[in-house]
Protein backbone atom coordinates (compact mmCIF):
# COMPACT_ATOMS: atom_id res chain seq x y z
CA UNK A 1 83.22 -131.48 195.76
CA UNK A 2 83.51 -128.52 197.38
CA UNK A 3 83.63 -126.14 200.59
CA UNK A 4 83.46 -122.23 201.63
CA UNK A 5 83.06 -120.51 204.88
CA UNK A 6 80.88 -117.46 205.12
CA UNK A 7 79.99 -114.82 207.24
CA UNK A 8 76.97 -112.89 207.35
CA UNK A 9 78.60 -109.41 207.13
CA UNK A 10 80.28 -108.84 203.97
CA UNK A 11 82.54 -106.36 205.77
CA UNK A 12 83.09 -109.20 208.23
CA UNK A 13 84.08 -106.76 210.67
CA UNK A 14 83.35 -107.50 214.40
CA UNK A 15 83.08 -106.04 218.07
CA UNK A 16 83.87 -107.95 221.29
CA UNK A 17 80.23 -109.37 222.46
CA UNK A 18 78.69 -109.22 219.38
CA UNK A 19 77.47 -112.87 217.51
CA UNK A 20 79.47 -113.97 214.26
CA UNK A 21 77.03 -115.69 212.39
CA UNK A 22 77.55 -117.59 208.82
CA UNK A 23 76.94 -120.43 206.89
CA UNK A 24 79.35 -123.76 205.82
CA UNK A 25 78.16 -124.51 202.35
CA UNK A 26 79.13 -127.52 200.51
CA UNK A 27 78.27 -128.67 197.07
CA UNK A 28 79.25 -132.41 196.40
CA UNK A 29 77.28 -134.57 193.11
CA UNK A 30 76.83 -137.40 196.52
CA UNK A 31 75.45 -137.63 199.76
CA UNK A 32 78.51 -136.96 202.20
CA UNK A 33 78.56 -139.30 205.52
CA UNK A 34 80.47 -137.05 208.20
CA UNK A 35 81.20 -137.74 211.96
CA UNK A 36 81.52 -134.02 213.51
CA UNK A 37 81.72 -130.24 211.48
CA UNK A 38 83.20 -128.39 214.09
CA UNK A 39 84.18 -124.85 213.75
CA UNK A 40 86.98 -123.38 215.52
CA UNK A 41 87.43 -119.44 216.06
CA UNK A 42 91.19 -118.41 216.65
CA UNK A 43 93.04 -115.16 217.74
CA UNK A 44 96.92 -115.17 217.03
CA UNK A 45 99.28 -112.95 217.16
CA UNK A 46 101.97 -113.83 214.98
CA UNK A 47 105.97 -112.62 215.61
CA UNK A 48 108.53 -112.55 213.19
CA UNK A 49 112.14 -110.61 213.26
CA UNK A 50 112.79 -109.73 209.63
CA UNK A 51 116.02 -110.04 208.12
CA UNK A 52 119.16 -107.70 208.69
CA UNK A 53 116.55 -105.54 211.64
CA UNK A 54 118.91 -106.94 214.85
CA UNK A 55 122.66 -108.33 213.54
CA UNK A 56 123.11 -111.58 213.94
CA UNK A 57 122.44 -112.65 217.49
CA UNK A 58 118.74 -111.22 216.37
CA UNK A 59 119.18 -113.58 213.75
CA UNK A 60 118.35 -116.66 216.09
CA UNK A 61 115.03 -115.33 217.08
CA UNK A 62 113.75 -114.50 213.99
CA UNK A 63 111.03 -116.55 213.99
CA UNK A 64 109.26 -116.61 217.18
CA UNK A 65 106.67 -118.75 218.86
CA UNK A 66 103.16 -117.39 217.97
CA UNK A 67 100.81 -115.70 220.75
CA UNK A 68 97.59 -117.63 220.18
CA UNK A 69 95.24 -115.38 223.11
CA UNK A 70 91.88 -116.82 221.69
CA UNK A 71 90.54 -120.30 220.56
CA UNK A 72 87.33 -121.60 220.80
CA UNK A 73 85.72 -125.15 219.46
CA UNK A 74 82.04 -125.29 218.26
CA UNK A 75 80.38 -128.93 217.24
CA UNK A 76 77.48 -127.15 214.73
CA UNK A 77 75.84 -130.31 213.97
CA UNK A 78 75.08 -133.68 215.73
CA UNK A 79 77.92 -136.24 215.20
CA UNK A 80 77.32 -139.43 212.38
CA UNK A 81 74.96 -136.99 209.98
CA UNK A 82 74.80 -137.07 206.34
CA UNK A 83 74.52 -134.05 204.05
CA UNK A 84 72.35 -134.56 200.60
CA UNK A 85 74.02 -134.38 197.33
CA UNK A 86 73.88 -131.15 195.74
CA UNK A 87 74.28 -127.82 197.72
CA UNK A 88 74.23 -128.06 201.44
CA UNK A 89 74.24 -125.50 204.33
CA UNK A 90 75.15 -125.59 208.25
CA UNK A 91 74.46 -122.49 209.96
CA UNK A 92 76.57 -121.73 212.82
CA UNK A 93 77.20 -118.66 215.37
CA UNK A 94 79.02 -117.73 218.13
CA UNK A 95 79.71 -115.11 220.84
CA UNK A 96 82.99 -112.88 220.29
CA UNK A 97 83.80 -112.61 224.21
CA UNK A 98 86.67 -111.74 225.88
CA UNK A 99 86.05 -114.11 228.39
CA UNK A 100 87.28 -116.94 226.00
CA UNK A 101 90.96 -115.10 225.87
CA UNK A 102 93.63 -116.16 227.89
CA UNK A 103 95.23 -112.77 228.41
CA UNK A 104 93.53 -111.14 231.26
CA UNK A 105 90.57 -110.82 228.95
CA UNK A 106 91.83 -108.41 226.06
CA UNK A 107 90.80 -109.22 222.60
CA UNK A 108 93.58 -107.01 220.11
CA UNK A 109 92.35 -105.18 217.39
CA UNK A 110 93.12 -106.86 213.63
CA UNK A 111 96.54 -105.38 212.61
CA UNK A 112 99.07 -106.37 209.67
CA UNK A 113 102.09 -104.93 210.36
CA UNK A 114 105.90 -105.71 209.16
CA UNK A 115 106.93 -107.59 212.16
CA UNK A 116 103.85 -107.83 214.09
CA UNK A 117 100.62 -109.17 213.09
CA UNK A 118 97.33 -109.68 214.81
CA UNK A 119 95.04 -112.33 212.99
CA UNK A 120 91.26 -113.85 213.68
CA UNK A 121 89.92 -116.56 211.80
CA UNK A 122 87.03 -119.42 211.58
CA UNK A 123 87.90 -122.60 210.37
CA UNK A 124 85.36 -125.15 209.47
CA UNK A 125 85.80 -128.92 209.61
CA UNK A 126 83.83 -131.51 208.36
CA UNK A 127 85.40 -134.73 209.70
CA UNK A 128 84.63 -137.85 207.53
CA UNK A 129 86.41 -140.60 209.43
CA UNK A 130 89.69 -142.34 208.63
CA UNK A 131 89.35 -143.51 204.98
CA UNK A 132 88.13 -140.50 203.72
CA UNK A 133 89.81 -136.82 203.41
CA UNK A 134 88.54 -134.24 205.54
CA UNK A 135 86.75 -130.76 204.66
CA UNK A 136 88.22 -127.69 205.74
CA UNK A 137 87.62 -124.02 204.85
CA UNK A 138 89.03 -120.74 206.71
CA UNK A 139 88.10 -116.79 206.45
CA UNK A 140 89.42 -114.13 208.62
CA UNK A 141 86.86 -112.03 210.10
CA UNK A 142 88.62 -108.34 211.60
CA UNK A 143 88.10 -106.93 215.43
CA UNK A 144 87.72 -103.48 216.72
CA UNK A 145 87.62 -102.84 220.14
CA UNK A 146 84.68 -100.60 221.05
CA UNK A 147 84.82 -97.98 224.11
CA UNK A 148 84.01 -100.58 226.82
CA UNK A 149 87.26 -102.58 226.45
CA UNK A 150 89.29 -99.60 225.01
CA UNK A 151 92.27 -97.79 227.55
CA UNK A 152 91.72 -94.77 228.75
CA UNK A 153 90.29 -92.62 226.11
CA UNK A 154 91.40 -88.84 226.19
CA UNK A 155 88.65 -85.74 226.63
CA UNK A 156 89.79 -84.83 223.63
CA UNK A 157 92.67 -85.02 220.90
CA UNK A 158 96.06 -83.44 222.12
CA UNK A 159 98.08 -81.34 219.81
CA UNK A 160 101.84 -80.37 220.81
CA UNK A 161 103.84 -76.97 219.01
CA UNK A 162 106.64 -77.85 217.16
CA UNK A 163 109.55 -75.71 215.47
CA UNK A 164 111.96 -77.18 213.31
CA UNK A 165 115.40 -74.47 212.95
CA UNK A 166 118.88 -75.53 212.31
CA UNK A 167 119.69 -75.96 215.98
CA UNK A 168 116.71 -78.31 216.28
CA UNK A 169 118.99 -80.85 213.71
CA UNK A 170 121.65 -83.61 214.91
CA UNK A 171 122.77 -83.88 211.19
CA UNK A 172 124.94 -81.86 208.84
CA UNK A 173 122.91 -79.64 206.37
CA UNK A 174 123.29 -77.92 203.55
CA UNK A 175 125.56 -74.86 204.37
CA UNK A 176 123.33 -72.23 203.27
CA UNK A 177 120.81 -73.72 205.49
CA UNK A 178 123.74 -72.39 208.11
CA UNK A 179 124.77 -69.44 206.86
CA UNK A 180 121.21 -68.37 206.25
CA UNK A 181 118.27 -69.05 208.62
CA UNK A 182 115.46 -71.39 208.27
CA UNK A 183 112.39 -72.01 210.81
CA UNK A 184 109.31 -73.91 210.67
CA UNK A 185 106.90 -73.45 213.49
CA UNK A 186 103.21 -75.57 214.00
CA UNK A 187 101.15 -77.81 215.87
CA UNK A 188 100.26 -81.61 215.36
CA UNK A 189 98.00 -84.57 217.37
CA UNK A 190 99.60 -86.75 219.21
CA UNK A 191 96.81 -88.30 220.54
CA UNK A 192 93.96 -89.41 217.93
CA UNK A 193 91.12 -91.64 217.38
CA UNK A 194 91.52 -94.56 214.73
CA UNK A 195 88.23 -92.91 213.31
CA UNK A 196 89.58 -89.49 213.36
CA UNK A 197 92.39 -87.96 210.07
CA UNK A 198 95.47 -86.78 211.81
CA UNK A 199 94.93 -82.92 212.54
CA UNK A 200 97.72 -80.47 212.62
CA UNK A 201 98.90 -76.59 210.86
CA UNK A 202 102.70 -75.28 209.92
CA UNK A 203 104.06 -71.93 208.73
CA UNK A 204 107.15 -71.63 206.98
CA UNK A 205 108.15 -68.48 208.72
CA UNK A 206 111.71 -68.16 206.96
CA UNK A 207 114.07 -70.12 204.67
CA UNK A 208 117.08 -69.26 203.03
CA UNK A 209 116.38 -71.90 200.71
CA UNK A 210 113.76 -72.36 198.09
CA UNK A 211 111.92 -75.90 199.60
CA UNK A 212 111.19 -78.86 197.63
CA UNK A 213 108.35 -80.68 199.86
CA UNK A 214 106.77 -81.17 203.12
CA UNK A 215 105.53 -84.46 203.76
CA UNK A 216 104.18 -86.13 206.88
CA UNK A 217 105.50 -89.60 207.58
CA UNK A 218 103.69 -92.24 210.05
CA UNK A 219 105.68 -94.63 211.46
CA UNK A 220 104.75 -97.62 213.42
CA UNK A 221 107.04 -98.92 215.74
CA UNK A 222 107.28 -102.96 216.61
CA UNK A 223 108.88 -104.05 219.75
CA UNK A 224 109.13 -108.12 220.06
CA UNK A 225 110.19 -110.03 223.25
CA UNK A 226 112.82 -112.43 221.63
CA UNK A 227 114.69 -114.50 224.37
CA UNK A 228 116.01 -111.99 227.05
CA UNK A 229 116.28 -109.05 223.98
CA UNK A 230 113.76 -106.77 223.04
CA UNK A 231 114.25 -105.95 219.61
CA UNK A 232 112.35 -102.95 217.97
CA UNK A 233 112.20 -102.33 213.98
CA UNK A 234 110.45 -98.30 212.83
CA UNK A 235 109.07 -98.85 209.36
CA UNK A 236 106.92 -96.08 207.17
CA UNK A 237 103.17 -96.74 206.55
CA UNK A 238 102.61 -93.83 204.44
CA UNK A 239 103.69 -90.88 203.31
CA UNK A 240 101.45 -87.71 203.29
CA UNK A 241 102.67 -84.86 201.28
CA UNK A 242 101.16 -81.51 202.31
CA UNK A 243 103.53 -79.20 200.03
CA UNK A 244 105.01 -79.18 196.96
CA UNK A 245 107.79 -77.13 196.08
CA UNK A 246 108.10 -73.67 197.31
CA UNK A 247 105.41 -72.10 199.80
CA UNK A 248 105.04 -68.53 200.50
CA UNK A 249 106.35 -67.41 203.95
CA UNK A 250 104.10 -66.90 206.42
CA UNK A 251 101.20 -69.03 204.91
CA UNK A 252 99.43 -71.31 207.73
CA UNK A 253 99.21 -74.87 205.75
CA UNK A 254 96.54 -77.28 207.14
CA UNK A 255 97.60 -81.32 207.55
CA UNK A 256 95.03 -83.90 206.94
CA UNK A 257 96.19 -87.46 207.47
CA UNK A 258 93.68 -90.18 206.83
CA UNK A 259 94.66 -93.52 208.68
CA UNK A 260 94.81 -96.82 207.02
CA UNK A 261 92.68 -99.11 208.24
CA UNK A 262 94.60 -102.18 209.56
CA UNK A 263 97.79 -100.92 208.79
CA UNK A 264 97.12 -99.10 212.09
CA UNK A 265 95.62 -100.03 215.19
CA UNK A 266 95.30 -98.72 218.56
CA UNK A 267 98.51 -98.16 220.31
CA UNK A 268 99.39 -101.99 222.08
CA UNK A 269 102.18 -102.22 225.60
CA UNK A 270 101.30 -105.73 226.44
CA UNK A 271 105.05 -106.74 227.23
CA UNK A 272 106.14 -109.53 224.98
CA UNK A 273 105.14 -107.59 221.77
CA UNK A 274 104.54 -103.68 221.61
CA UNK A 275 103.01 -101.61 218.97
CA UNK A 276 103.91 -98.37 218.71
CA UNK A 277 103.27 -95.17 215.86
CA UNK A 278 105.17 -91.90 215.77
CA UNK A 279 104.47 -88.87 212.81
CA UNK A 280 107.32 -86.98 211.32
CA UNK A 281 107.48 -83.86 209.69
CA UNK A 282 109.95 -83.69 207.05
CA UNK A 283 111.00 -80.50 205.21
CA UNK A 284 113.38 -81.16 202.09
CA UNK A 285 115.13 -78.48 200.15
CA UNK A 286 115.78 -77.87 196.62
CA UNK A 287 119.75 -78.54 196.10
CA UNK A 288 121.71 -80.10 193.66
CA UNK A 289 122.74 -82.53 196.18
CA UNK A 290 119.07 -84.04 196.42
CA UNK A 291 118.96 -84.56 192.33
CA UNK A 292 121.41 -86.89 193.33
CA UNK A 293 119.44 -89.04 195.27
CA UNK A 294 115.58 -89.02 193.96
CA UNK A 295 114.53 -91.82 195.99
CA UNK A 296 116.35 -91.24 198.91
CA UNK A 297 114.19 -92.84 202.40
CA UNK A 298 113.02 -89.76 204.11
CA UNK A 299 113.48 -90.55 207.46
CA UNK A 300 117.50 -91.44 206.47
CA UNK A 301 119.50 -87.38 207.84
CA UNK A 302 120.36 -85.87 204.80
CA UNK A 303 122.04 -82.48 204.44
CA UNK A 304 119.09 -80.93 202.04
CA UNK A 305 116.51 -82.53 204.77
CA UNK A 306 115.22 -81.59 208.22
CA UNK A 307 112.59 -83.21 210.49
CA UNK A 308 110.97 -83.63 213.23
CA UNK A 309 109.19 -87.16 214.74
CA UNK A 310 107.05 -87.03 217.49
CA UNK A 311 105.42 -89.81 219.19
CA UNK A 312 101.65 -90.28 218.32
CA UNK A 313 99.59 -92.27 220.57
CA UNK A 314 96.20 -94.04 218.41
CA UNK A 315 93.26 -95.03 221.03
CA UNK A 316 89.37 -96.35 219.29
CA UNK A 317 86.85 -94.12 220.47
CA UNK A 318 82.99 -95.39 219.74
């Protein structure tokens, strides 16, 4: 005997007001006696402080209590049916509405972050009664918002200038990095559409030293409501490189940053969880002090690296 969920979109991607339509199929060698099949539709968003992120009061919150913001029960089938031996199929559907939330009507978009993650999924249940074992099956179907329930969403996507020089740097650096002259001037979104790569230019105008890369780091940034703390954890969640080793001077280099789908998700200030994303640009220089450390984090100051992080706000546009 047994049980699978499906949807009708093998994408199983959804927008807010749209129907979710599938099919429970079972396949049993007997005729199954059942008193409901019920399926249930849930949105949670699901907390967790990791590890080592806070210190040890952190510690104490590091699970917390799940945000369930959407859950709706369906009976598909009149109660005390029977289903025929062999292969067997309840249709079902269902309207993906706000109105079912309980959060002033906001349905999140699917997101899987570190700390933070935002989760929809139908479970069906074919209840059998006491004596017998019940039948349950579960698939996640994934939400985008669409324009209507979107914020605000810009004309157009902003760009800011940046320059990175030594004077722009609160770390030590290498000292002919001081005693010569480097700057790095160029522009970069900080406002973009999940649909959209992440636009932006640079120039190495000057650089005493030879560089080893130029890579483009997007951060996401998770904010959880634990107790009467706030505690916030900045993790990578990738790593674009747009040079390597030495460029020419002068040169205007283009940067082209795909987004990840549901590693990102429009930017989310609801209060008891935030998410967050910021971009960095981080130059690294050829010394024999970064042979030393191959795998060093990027975003950790070192003397043969500079940077910039800027924060990037991510909005759906239809």
């Amino acid at each position: 005997m047994s049980m699978e969920l499906k949807l009708s979109r093998s994408n199983r991607v959804y927008f807010p007001g749209e129907s979710i339509e599938g099919k429970i199929i079972v396949n049993s060698s007997s005729s199954i006696s059942y008193q409901k099949v019920l399926v249930t539709v849930a949105g949670t968003v699901n907390l967790q402080v990791r590890g080592g992120t806070g210190g040890v009061i952190e510690s104490l919150y590091s699970v917390v209590k799940p945000i369930c913001f959407l859950k709706k029960v369906i009976e598909v089938s009149p109660p005390g049916g029977k289903l025929s031996p062999g292969r067997s199929e309840v249709p079902f559907s269902f309207i993906l509405s706000s109105k079912d939330t309980n959060n002033r009507g906001r349905l999140y978009e699917t997101f899987h972050g570190g700390n933070i993650s935002i989760q929809y999924l139908v479970t069906a249940d074919i209840i059998r009664g006491y004596l017998h074992k019940s039948l349950t099956a579960t698939v996640e179907f994934l939400v985008e918002s669409n324009k209507t329930i979107s914020q605000v969403v810009p004309a157009q996507p902003e760009s800011v200038n940046f320059y990175i020089t030594q004077d722009t740097q609160k770390h030590q650096l290498l000292p002919e990095l001081l005693t010569g002259r480097f700057r790095i001037t160029g522009k970069i979104s900080t406002q973009c559409s999940l649909v959209d790569p992440l636009l932006g230019e640079l120039t190495v105008d000057a650089s005493s030293v030879p560089l080893n890369s130029i890579d483009i780091q997007l951060l996401r940034v998770e904010s959880i409501l634990a107790g009467e703390r706030i505690i916030s954890d900045t993790s990578v969640v990738q790593t674009t490189q747009v040079a390597d080793g030495d460029v020419c001077r002068s040169l205007t280099l283009p940067i082209y940053v795909i987004l990840p789908r549901l590693l990102v998700c429009p930017t989310v200030l609801s209060g008891s969880f935030d998410i967050e994303f910021q971009v960095s640009i981080v130059i690294s220089f050829q010394s024999e002090l970064s042979k030393l450390y191959p795998k060093a984090d990027l975003r950790t100051p070192r003397p043969w690296l500079a940077m910039v992080t800027l924060p990037l706000r991510l909005y759906r546009a239809s």
